[in-house]
Structure formats: structure tokens, C-alpha cells
PDB file of N, CA and C in Angstrom:
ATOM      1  N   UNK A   1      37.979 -14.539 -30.755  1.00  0.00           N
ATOM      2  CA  UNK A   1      36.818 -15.385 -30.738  1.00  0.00           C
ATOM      3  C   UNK A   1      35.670 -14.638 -31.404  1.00  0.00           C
ATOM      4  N   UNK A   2      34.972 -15.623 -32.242  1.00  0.00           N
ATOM      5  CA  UNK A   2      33.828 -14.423 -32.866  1.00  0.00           C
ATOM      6  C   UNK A   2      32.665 -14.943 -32.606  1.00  0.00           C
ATOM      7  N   UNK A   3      31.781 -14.440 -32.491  1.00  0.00           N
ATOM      8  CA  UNK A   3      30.592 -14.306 -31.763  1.00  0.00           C
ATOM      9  C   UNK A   3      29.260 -13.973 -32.698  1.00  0.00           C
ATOM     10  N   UNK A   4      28.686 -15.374 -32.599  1.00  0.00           N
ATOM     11  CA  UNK A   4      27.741 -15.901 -33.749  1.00  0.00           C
ATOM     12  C   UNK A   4      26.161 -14.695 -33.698  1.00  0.00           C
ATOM     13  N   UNK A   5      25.763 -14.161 -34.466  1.00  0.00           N
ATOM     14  CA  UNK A   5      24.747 -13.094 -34.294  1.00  0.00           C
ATOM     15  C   UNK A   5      23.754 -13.464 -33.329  1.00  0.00           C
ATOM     16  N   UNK A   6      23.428 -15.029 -33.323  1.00  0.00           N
ATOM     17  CA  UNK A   6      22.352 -15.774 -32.930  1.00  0.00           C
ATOM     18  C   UNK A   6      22.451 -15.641 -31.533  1.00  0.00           C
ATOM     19  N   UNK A   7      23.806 -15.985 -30.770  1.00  0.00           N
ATOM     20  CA  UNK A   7      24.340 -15.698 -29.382  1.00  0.00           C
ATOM     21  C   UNK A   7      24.094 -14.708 -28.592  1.00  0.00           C
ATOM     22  N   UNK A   8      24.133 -13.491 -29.624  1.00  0.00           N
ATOM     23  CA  UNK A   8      24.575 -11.978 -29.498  1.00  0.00           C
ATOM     24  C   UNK A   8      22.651 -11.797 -29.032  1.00  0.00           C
ATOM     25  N   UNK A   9      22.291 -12.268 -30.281  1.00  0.00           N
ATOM     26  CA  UNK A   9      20.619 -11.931 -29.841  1.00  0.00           C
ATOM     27  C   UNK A   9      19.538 -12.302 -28.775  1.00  0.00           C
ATOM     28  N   UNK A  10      20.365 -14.285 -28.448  1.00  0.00           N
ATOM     29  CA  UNK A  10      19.936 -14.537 -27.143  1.00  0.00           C
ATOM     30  C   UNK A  10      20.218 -13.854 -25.921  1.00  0.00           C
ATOM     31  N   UNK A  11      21.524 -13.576 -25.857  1.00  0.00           N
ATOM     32  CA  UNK A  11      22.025 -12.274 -25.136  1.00  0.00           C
ATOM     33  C   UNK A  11      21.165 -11.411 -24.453  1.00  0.00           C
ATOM     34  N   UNK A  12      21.351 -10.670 -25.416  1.00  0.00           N
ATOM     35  CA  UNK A  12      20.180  -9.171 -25.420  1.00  0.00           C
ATOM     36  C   UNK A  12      19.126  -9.033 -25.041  1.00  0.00           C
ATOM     37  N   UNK A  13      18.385 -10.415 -25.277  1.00  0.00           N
ATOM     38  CA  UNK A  13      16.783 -10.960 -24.850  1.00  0.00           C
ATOM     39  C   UNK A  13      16.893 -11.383 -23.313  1.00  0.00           C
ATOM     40  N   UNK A  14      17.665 -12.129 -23.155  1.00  0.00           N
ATOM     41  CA  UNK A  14      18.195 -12.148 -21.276  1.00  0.00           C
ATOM     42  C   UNK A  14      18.349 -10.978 -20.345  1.00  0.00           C
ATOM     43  N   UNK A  15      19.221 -10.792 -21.286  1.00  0.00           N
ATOM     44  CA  UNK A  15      19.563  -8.855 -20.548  1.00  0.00           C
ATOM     45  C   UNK A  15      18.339  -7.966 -20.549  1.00  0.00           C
ATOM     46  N   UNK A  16      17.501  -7.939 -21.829  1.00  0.00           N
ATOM     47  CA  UNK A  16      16.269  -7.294 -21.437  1.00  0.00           C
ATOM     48  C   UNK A  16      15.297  -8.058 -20.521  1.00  0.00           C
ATOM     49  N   UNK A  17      14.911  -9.209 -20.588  1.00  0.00           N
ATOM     50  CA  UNK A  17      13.995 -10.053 -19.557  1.00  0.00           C
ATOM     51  C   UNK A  17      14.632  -9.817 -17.788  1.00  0.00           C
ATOM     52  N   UNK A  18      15.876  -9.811 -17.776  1.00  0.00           N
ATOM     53  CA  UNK A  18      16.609  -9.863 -16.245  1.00  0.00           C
ATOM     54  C   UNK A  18      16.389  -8.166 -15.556  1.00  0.00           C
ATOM     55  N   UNK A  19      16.229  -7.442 -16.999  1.00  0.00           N
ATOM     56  CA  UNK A  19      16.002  -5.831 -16.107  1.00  0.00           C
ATOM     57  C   UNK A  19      14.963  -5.297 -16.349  1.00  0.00           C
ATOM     58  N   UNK A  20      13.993  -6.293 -16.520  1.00  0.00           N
ATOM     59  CA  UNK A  20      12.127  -5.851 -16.615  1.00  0.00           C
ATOM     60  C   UNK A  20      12.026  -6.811 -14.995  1.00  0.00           C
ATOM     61  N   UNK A  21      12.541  -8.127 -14.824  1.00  0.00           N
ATOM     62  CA  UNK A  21      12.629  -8.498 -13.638  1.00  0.00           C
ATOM     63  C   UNK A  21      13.047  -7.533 -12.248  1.00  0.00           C
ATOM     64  N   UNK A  22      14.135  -6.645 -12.615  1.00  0.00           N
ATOM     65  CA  UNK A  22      14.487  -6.285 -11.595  1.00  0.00           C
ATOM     66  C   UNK A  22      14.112  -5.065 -11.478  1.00  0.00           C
ATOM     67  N   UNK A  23      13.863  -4.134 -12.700  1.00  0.00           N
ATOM     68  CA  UNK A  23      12.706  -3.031 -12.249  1.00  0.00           C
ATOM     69  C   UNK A  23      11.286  -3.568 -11.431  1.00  0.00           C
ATOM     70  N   UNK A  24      11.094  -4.717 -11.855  1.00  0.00           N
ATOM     71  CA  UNK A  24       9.580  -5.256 -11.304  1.00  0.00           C
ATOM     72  C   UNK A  24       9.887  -5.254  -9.810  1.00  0.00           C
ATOM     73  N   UNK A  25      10.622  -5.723  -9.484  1.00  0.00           N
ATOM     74  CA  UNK A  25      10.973  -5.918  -7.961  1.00  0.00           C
ATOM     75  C   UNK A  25      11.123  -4.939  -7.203  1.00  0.00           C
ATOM     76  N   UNK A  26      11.613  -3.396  -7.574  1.00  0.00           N
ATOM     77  CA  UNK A  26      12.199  -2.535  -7.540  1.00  0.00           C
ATOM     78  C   UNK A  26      10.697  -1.906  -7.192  1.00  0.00           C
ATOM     79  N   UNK A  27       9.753  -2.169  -7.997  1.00  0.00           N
ATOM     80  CA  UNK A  27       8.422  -1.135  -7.843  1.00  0.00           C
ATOM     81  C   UNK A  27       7.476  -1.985  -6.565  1.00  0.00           C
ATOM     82  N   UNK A  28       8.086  -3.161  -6.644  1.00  0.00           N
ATOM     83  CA  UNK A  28       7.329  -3.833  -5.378  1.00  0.00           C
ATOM     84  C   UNK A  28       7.852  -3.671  -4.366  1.00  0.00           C
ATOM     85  N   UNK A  29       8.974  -3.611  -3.871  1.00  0.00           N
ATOM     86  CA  UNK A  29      10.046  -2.798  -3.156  1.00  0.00           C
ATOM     87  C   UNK A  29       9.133  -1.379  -2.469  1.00  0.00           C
ATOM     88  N   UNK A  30       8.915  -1.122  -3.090  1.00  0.00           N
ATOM     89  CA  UNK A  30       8.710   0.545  -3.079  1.00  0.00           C
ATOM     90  C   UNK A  30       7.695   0.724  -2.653  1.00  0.00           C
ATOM     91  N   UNK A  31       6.675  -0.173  -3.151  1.00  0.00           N
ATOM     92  CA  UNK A  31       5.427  -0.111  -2.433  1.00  0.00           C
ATOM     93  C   UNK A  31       5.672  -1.121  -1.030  1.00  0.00           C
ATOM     94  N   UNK A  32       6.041  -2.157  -0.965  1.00  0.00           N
ATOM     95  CA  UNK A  32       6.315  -2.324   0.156  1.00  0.00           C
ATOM     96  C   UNK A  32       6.993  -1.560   0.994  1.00  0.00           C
ATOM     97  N   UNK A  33       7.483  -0.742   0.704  1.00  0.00           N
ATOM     98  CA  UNK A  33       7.974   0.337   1.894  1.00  0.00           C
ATOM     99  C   UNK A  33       7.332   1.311   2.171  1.00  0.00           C
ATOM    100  N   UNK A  34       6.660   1.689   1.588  1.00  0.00           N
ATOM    101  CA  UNK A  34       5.748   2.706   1.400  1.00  0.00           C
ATOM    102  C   UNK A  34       4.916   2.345   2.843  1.00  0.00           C
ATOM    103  N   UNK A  35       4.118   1.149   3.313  1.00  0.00           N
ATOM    104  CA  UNK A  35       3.301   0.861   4.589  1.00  0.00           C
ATOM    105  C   UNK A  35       4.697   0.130   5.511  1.00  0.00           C
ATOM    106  N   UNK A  36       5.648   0.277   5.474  1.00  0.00           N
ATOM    107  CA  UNK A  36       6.544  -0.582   6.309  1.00  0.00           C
ATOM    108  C   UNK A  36       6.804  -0.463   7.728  1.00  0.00           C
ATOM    109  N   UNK A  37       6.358   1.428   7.926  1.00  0.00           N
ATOM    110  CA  UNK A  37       6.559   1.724   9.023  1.00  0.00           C
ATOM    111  C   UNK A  37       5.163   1.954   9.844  1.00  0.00           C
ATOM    112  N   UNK A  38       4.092   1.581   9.007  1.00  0.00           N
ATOM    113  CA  UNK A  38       2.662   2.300   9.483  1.00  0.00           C
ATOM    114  C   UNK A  38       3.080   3.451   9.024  1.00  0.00           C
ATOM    115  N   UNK A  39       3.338   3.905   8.183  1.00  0.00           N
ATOM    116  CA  UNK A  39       3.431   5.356   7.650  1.00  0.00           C
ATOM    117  C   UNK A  39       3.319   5.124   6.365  1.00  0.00           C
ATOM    118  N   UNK A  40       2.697   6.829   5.452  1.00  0.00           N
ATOM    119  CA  UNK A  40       2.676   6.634   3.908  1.00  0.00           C
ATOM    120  C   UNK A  40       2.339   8.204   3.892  1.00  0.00           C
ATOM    121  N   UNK A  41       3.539   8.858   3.067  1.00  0.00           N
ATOM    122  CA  UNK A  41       4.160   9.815   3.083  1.00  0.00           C
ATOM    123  C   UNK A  41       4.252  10.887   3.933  1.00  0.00           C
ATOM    124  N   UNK A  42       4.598  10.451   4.981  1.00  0.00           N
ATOM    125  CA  UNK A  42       4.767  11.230   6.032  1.00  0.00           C
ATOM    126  C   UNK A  42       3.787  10.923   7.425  1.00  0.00           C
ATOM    127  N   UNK A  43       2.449  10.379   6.866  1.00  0.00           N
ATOM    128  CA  UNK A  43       1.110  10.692   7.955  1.00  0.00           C
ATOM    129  C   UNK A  43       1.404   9.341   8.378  1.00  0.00           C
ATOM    130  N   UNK A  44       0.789   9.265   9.914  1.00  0.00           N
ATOM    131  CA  UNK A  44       0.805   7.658  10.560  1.00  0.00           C
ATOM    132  C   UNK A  44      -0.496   6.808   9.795  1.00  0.00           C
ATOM    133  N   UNK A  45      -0.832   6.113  10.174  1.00  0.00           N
ATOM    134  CA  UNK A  45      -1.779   5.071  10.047  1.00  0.00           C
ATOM    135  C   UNK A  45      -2.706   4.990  11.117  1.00  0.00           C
ATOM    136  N   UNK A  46      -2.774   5.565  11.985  1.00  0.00           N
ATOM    137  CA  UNK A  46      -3.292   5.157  13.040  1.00  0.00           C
ATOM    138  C   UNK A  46      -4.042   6.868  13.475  1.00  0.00           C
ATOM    139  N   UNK A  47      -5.267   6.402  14.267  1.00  0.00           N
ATOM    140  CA  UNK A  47      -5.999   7.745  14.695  1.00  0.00           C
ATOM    141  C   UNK A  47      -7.410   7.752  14.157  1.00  0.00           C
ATOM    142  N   UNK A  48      -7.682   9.403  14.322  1.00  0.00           N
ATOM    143  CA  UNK A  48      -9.563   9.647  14.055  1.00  0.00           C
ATOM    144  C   UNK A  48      -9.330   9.591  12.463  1.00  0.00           C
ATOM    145  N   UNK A  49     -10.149   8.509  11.902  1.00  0.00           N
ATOM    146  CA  UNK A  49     -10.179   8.677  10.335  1.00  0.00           C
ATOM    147  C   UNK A  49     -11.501   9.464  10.095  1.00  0.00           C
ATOM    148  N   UNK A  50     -11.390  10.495   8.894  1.00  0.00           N
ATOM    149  CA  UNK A  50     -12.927  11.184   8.397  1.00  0.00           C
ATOM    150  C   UNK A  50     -13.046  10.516   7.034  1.00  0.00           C
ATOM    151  N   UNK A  51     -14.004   9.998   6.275  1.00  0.00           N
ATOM    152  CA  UNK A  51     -14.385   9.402   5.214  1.00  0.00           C
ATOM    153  C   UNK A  51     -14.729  10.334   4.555  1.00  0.00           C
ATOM    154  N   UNK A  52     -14.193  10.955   3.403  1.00  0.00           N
ATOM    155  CA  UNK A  52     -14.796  11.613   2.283  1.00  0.00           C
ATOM    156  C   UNK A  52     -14.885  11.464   1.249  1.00  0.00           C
ATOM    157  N   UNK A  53     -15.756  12.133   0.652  1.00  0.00           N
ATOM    158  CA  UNK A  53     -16.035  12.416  -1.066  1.00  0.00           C
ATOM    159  C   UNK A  53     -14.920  12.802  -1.926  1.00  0.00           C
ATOM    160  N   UNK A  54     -13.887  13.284  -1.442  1.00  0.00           N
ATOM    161  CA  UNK A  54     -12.948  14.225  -2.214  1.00  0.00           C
ATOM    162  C   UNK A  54     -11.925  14.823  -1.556  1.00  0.00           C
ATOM    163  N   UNK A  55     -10.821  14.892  -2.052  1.00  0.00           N
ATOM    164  CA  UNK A  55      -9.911  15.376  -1.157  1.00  0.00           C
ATOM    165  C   UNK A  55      -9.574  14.636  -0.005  1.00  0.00           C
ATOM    166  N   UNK A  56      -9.029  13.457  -0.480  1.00  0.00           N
ATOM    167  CA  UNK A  56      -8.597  12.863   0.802  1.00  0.00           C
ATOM    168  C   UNK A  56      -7.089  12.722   0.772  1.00  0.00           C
ATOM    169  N   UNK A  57      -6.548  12.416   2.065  1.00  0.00           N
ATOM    170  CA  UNK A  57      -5.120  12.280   2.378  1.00  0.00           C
ATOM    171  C   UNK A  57      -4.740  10.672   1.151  1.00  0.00           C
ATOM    172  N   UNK A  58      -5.823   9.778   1.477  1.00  0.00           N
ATOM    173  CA  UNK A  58      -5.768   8.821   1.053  1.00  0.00           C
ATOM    174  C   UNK A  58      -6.734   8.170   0.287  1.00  0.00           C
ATOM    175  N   UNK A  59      -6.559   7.481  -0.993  1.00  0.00           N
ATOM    176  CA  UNK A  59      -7.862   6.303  -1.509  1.00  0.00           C
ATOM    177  C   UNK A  59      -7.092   5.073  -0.890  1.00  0.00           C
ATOM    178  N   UNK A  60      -8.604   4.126  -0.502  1.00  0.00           N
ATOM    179  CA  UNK A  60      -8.455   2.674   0.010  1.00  0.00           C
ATOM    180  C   UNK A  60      -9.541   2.420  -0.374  1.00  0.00           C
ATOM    181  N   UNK A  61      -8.733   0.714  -0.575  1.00  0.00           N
ATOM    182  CA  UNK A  61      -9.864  -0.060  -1.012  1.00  0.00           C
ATOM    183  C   UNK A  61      -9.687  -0.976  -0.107  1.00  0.00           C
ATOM    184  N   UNK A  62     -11.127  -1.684   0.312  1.00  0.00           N
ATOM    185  CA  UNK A  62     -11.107  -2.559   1.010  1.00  0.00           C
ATOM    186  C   UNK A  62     -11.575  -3.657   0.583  1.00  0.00           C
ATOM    187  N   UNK A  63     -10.758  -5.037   0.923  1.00  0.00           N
ATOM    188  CA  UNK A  63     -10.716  -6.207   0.268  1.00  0.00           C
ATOM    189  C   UNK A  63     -10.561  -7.541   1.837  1.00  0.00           C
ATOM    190  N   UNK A  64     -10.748  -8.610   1.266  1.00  0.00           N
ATOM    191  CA  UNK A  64     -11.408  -9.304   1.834  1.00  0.00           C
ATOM    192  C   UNK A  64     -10.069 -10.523   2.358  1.00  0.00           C
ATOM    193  N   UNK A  65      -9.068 -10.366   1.557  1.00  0.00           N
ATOM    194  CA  UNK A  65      -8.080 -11.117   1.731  1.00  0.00           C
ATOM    195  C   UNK A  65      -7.047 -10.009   1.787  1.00  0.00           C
ATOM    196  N   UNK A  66      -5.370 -10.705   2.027  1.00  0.00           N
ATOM    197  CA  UNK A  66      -3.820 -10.078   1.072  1.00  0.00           C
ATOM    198  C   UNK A  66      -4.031  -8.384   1.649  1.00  0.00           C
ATOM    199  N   UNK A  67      -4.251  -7.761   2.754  1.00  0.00           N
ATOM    200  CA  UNK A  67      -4.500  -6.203   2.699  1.00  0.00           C
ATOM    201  C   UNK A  67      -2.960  -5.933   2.729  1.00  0.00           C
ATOM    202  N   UNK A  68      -2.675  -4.353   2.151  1.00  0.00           N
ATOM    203  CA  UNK A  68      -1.272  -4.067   3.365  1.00  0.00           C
ATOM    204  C   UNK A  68      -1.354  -3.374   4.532  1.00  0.00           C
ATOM    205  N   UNK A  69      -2.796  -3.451   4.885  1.00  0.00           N
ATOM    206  CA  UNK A  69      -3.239  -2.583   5.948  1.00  0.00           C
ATOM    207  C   UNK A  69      -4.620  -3.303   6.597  1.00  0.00           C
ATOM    208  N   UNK A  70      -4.636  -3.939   8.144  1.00  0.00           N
ATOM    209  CA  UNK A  70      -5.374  -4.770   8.763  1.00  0.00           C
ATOM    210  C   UNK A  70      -6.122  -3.446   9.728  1.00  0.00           C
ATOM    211  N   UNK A  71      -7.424  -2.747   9.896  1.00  0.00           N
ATOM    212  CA  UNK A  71      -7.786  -1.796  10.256  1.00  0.00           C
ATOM    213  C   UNK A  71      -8.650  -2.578  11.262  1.00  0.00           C
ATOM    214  N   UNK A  72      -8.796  -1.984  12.522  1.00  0.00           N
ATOM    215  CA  UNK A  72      -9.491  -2.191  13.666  1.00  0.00           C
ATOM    216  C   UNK A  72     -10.267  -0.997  13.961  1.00  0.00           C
ATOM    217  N   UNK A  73     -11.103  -1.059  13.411  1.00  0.00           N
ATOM    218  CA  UNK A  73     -12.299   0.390  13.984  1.00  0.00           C
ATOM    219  C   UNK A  73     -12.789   0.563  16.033  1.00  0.00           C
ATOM    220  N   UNK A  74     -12.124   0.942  16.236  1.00  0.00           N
ATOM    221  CA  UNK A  74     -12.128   1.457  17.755  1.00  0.00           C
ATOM    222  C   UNK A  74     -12.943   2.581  18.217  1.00  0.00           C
ATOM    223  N   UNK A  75     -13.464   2.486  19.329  1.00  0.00           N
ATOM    224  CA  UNK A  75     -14.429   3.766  19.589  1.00  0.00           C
ATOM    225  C   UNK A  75     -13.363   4.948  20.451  1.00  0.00           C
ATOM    226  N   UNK A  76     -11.583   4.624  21.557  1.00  0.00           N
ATOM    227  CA  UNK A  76     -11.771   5.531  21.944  1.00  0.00           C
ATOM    228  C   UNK A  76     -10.282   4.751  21.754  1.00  0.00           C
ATOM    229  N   UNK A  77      -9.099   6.353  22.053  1.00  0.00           N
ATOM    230  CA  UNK A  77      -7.806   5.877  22.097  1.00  0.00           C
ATOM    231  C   UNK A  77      -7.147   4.962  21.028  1.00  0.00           C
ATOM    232  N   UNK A  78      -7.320   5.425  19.860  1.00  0.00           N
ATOM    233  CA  UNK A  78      -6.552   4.980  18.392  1.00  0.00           C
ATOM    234  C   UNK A  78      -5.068   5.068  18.227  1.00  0.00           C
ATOM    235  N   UNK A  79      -4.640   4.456  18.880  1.00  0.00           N
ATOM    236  CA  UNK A  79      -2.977   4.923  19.524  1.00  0.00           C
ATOM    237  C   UNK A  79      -1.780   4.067  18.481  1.00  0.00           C
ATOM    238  N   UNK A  80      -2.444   3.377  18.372  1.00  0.00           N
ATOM    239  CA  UNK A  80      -1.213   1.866  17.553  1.00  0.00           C
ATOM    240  C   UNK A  80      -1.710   1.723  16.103  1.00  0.00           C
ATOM    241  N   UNK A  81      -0.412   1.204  15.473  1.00  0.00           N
ATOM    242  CA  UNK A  81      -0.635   0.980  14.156  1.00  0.00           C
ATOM    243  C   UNK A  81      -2.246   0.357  13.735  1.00  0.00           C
ATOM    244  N   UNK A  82      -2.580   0.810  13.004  1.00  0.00           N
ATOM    245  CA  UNK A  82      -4.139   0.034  12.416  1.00  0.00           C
ATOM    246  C   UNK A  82      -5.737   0.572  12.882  1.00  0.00           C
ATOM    247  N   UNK A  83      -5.718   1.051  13.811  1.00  0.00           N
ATOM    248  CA  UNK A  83      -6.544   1.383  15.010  1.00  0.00           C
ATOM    249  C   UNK A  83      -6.775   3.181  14.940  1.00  0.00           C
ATOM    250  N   UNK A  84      -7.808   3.109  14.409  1.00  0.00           N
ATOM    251  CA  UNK A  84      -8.970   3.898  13.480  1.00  0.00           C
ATOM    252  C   UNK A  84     -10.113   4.419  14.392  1.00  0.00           C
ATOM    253  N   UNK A  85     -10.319   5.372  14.840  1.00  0.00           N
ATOM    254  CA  UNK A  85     -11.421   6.270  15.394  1.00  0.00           C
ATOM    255  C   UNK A  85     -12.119   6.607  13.969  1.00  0.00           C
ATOM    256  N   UNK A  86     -13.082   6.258  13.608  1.00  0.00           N
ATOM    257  CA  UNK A  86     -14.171   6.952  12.336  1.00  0.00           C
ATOM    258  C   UNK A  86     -14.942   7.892  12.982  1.00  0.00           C
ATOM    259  N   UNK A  87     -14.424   9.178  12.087  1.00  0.00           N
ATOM    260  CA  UNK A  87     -15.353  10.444  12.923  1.00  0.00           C
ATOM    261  C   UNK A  87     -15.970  10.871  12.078  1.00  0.00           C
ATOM    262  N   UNK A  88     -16.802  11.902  12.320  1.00  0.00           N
ATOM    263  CA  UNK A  88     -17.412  12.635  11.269  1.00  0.00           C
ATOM    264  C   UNK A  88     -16.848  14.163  10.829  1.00  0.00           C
ATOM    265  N   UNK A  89     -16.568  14.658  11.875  1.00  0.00           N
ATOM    266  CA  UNK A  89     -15.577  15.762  11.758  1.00  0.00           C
ATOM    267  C   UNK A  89     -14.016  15.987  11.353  1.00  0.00           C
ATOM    268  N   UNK A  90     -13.522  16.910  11.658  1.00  0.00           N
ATOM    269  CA  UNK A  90     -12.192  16.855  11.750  1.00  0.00           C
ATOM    270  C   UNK A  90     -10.977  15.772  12.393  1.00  0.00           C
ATOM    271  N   UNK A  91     -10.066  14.795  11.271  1.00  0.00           N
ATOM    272  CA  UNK A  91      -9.542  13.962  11.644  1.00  0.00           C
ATOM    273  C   UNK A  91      -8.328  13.525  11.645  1.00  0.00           C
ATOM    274  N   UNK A  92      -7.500  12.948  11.789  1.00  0.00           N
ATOM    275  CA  UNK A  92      -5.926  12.996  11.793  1.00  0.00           C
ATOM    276  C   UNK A  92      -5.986  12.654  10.666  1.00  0.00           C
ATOM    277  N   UNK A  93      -6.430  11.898   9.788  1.00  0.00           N
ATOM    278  CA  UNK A  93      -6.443  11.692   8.442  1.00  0.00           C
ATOM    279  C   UNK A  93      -7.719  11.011   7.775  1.00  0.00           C
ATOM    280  N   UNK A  94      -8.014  11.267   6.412  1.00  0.00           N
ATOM    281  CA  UNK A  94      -8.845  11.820   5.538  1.00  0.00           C
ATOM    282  C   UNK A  94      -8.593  10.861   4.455  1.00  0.00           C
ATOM    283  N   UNK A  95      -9.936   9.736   4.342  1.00  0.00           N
ATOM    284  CA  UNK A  95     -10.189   8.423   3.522  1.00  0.00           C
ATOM    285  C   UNK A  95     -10.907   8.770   2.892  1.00  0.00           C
ATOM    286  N   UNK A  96     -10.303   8.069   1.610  1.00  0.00           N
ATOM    287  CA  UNK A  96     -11.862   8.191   0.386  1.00  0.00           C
ATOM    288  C   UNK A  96     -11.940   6.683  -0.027  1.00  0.00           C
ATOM    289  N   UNK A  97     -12.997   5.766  -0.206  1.00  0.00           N
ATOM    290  CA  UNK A  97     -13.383   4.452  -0.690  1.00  0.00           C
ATOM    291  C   UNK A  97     -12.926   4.492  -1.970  1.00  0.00           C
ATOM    292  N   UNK A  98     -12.451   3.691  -2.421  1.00  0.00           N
ATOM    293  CA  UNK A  98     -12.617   3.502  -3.896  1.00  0.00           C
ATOM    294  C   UNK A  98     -12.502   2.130  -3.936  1.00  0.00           C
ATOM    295  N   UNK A  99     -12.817   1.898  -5.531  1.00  0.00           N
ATOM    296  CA  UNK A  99     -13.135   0.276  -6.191  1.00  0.00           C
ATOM    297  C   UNK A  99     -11.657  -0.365  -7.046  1.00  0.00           C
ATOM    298  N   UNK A 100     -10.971   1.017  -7.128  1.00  0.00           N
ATOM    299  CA  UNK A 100     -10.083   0.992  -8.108  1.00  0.00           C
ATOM    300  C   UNK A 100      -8.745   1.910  -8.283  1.00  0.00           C
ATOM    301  N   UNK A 101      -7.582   1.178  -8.109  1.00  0.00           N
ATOM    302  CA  UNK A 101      -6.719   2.350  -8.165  1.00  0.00           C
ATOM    303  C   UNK A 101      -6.222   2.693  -6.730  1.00  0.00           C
ATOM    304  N   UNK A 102      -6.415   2.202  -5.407  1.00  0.00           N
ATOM    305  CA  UNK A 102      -6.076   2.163  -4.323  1.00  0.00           C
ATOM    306  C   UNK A 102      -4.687   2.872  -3.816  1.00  0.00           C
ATOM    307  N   UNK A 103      -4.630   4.173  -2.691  1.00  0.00           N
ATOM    308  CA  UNK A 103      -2.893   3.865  -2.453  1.00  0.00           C
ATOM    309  C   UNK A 103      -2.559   2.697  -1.421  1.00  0.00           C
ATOM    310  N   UNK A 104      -3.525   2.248  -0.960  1.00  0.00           N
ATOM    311  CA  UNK A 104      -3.384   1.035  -0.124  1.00  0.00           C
ATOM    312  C   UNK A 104      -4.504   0.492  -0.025  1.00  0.00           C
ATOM    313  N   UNK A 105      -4.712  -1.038   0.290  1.00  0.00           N
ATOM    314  CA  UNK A 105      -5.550  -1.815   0.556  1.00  0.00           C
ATOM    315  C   UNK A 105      -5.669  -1.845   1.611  1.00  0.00           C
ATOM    316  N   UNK A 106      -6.951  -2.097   2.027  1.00  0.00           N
ATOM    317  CA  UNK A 106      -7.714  -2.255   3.744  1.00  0.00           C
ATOM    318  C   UNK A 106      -8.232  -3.838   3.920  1.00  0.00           C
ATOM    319  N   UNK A 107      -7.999  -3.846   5.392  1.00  0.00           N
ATOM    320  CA  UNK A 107      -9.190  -5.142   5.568  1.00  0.00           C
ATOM    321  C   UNK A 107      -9.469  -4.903   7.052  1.00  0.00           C
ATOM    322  N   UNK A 108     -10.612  -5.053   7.654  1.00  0.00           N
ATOM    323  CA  UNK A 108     -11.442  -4.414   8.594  1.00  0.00           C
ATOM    324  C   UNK A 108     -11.335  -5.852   9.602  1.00  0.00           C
ATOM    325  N   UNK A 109     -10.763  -5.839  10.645  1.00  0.00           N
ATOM    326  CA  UNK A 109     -10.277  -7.090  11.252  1.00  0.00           C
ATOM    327  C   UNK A 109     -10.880  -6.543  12.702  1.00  0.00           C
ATOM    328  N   UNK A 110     -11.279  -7.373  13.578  1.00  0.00           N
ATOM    329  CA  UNK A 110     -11.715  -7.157  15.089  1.00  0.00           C
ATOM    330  C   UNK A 110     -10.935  -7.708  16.073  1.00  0.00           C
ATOM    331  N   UNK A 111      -9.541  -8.080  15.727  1.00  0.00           N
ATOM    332  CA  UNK A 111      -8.567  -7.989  16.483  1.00  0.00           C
ATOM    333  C   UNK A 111      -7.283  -8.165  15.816  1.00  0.00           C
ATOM    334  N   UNK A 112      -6.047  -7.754  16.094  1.00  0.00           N
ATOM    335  CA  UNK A 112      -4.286  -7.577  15.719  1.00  0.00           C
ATOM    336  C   UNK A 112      -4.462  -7.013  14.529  1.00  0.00           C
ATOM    337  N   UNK A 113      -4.862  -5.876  14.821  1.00  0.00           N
ATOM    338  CA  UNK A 113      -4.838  -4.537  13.558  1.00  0.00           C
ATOM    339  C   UNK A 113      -3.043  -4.331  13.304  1.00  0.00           C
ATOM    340  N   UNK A 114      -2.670  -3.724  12.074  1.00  0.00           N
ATOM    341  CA  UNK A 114      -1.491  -3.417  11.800  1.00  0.00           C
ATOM    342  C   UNK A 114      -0.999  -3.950  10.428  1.00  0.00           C
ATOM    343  N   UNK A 115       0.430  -3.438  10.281  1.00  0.00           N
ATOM    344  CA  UNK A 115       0.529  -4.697   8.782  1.00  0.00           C
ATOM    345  C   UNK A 115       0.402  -5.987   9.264  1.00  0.00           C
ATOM    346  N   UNK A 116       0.322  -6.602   8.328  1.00  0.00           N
ATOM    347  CA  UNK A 116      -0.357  -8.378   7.714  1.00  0.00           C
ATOM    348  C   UNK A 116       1.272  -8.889   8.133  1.00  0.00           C
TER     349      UNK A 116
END
């Protein structure tokens, strides 16, 4: 059976479109796992957060809809996923704001902190 060039080329164009699809999925994948457990690389989510300039464990951005991270600012006992002591000192983990470029998105909720 011979096999018309034209075939051969629609082909190829499928095969490339089906594995830009499934790398795509693959990187959304990844970031979805990345917050799956309340964890992101290693550190919990939960506890005394310190806000800094530099050097942080983490950049977040905080947004208003879609977060992968629902934050409940608490004054005492930050025990469960989401649920954030803001200190000024020394803290279980170390936030920096940003506008752009995020390793996770925030949204500042006053009750059922955790993933969305």
C-alpha cells in the first residue's frame, strides 16, 4: 500500500499537535501536585508566616478568584492546611508578595482555608 505524501504530512501534524497536548497536561499535572498535599517542596502550608523582601521560602501572589491556595490569617494555633500566623519574626515559613511569576497563588478567605 503506498502512502500519499499529503497523508504522511497530515500525520505528522496530529502527532505533533497530540504531544504538545500531552506535554501541556503533563506540566499542569505537576503543578497540580505540587499544592496537592498542602505541601510544596517539602515545607507544609500551614503555620507562623514572615513576609519578606528577599529570600523567601516562597513568592505568592494574591488574587481575587481560581487560588491554589485559600489562606485564613489566624491569630493563635495555625495547625491545618491554609491557616497562617503572620509574624514578624522568625517563622515556619518565609513569603515574598509578588505581581508576577508566582510559585503559588493566594486568596485570603475568613473561613474553610485549604486547597479550593
Amino acid at each position: 500500500m503506498r502512502i500519499r505524501r499529503r497523508d504522511s504530512v497530515a500525520f505528522r501534524a496530529q502527532a505533533v499537535g497530540l504531544s504538545f497536548i500531552w506535554c501541556f497536561s503533563l506540566a499542569q499535572d505537576a503543578m497540580a501536585g505540587a499544592l496537592s498535599s498542602c505541601e510544596m517542596n517539602g515545607v507544609n502550608l500551614w503555620g507562623e508566616a514572615q513576609v519578606v523582601d528577599s529570600f523567601p521560602d516562597f513568592k505568592v501572589q494574591v488574587v481575587d478568584s481560581f487560588p491554589d491556595l485559600k489562606v485564613q490569617r489566624v491569630d493563635s494555633f495555625p495547625d491545618s492546611c491554609g491557616q497562617w500566623k503572620i509574624v514578624s519574626g522568625s517563622g515556619d515559613i518565609k513569603i515574598q508578595y509578588v505581581d508576577s511569576f508566582p510559585d503559588f497563588t493566594i486568596q485570603f478567605v475568613d473561613s474553610f482555608p485549604g486547597l479550593p
